[in-house]
Protein backbone atom coordinates (compact mmCIF):
# COMPACT_ATOMS: atom_id res chain seq x y z
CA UNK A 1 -8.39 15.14 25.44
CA UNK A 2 -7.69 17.03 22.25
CA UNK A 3 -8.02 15.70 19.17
CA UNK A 4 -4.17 15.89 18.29
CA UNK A 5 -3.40 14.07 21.44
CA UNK A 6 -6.06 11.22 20.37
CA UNK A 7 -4.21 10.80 17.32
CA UNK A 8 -0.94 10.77 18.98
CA UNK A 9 -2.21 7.98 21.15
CA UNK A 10 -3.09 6.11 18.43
CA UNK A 11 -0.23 6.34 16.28
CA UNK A 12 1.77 5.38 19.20
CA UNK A 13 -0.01 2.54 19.75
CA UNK A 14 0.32 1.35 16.35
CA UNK A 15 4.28 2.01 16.73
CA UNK A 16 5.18 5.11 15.15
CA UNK A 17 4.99 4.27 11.57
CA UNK A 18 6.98 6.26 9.06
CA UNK A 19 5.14 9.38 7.71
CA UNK A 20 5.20 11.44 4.51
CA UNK A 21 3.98 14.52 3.82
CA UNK A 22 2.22 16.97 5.18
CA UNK A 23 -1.77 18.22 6.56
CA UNK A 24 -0.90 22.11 5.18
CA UNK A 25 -3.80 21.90 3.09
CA UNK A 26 -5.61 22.76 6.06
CA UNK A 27 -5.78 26.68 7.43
CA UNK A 28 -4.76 25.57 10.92
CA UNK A 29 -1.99 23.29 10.11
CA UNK A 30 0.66 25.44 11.70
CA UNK A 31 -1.33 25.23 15.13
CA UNK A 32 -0.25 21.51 15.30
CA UNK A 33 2.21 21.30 18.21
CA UNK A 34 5.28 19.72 17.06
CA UNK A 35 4.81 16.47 19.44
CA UNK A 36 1.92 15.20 17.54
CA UNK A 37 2.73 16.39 13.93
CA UNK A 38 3.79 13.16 12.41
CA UNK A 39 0.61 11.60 14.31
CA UNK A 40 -1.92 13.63 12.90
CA UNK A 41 -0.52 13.52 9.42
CA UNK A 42 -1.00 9.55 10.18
CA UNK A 43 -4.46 10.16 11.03
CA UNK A 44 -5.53 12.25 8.29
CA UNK A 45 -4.12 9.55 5.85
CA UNK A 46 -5.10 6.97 7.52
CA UNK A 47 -9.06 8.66 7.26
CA UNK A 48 -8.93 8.70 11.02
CA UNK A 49 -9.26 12.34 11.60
CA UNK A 50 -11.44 14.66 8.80
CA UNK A 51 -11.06 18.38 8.07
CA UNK A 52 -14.03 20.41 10.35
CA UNK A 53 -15.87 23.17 8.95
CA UNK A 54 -13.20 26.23 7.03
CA UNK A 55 -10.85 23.97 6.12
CA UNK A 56 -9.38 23.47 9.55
CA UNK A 57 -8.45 20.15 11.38
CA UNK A 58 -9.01 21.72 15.49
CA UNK A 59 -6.04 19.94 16.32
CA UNK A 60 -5.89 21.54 19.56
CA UNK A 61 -9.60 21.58 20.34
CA UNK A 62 -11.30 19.43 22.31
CA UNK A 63 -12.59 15.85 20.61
CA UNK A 64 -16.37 15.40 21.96
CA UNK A 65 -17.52 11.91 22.82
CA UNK A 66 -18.82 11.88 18.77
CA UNK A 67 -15.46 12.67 17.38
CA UNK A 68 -13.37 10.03 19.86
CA UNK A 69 -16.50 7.23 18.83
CA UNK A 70 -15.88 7.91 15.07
CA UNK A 71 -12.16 8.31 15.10
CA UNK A 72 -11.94 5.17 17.34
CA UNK A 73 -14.86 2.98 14.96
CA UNK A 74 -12.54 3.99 11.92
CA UNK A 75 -9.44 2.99 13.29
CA UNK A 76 -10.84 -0.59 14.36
CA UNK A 77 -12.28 -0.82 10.85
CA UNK A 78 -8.86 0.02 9.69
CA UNK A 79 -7.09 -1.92 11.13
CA UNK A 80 -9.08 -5.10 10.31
CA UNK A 81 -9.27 -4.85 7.33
């Protein structure tokens, strides 16, 4: 699973909320397929998903069993809160 399509999971699951703005602060922005855009802009605001090392989100790569345990522990404390 990549890490765009995690976030797309779990901004689907949530229901799609609105979005605003944009993740083009980061140097791979444009490699964001146009499916999950408004996901992973919901995951970078929500604190879900971090920059990686040079500025770059790896929206395409490959989430490791770390990356899916941290995004998934921040979401939970997220959303009960």
């Amino acid at each position: 699973m990549t890490r765009e399509q995690l976030a797309a999971m779990l901004y689907r699951y949530v229901g799609s909320p609105a979005v605003s703005g944009t993740v083009g602060d980061y140097s791979d922005a444009d490699s964001i397929s146009s499916w999950a855009s408004d996901a992973m802009v919901w995951a970078v605001q929500e604190g879900l998903i971090a920059g990686m090392g040079e500025n770059t989100l790896n929206p395409q790569g490959t989430a490791t069993r770390t990356q899916v345990a941290a995004i998934l522990q921040r979401f939970i404390e997220n959303k009960m809160a």
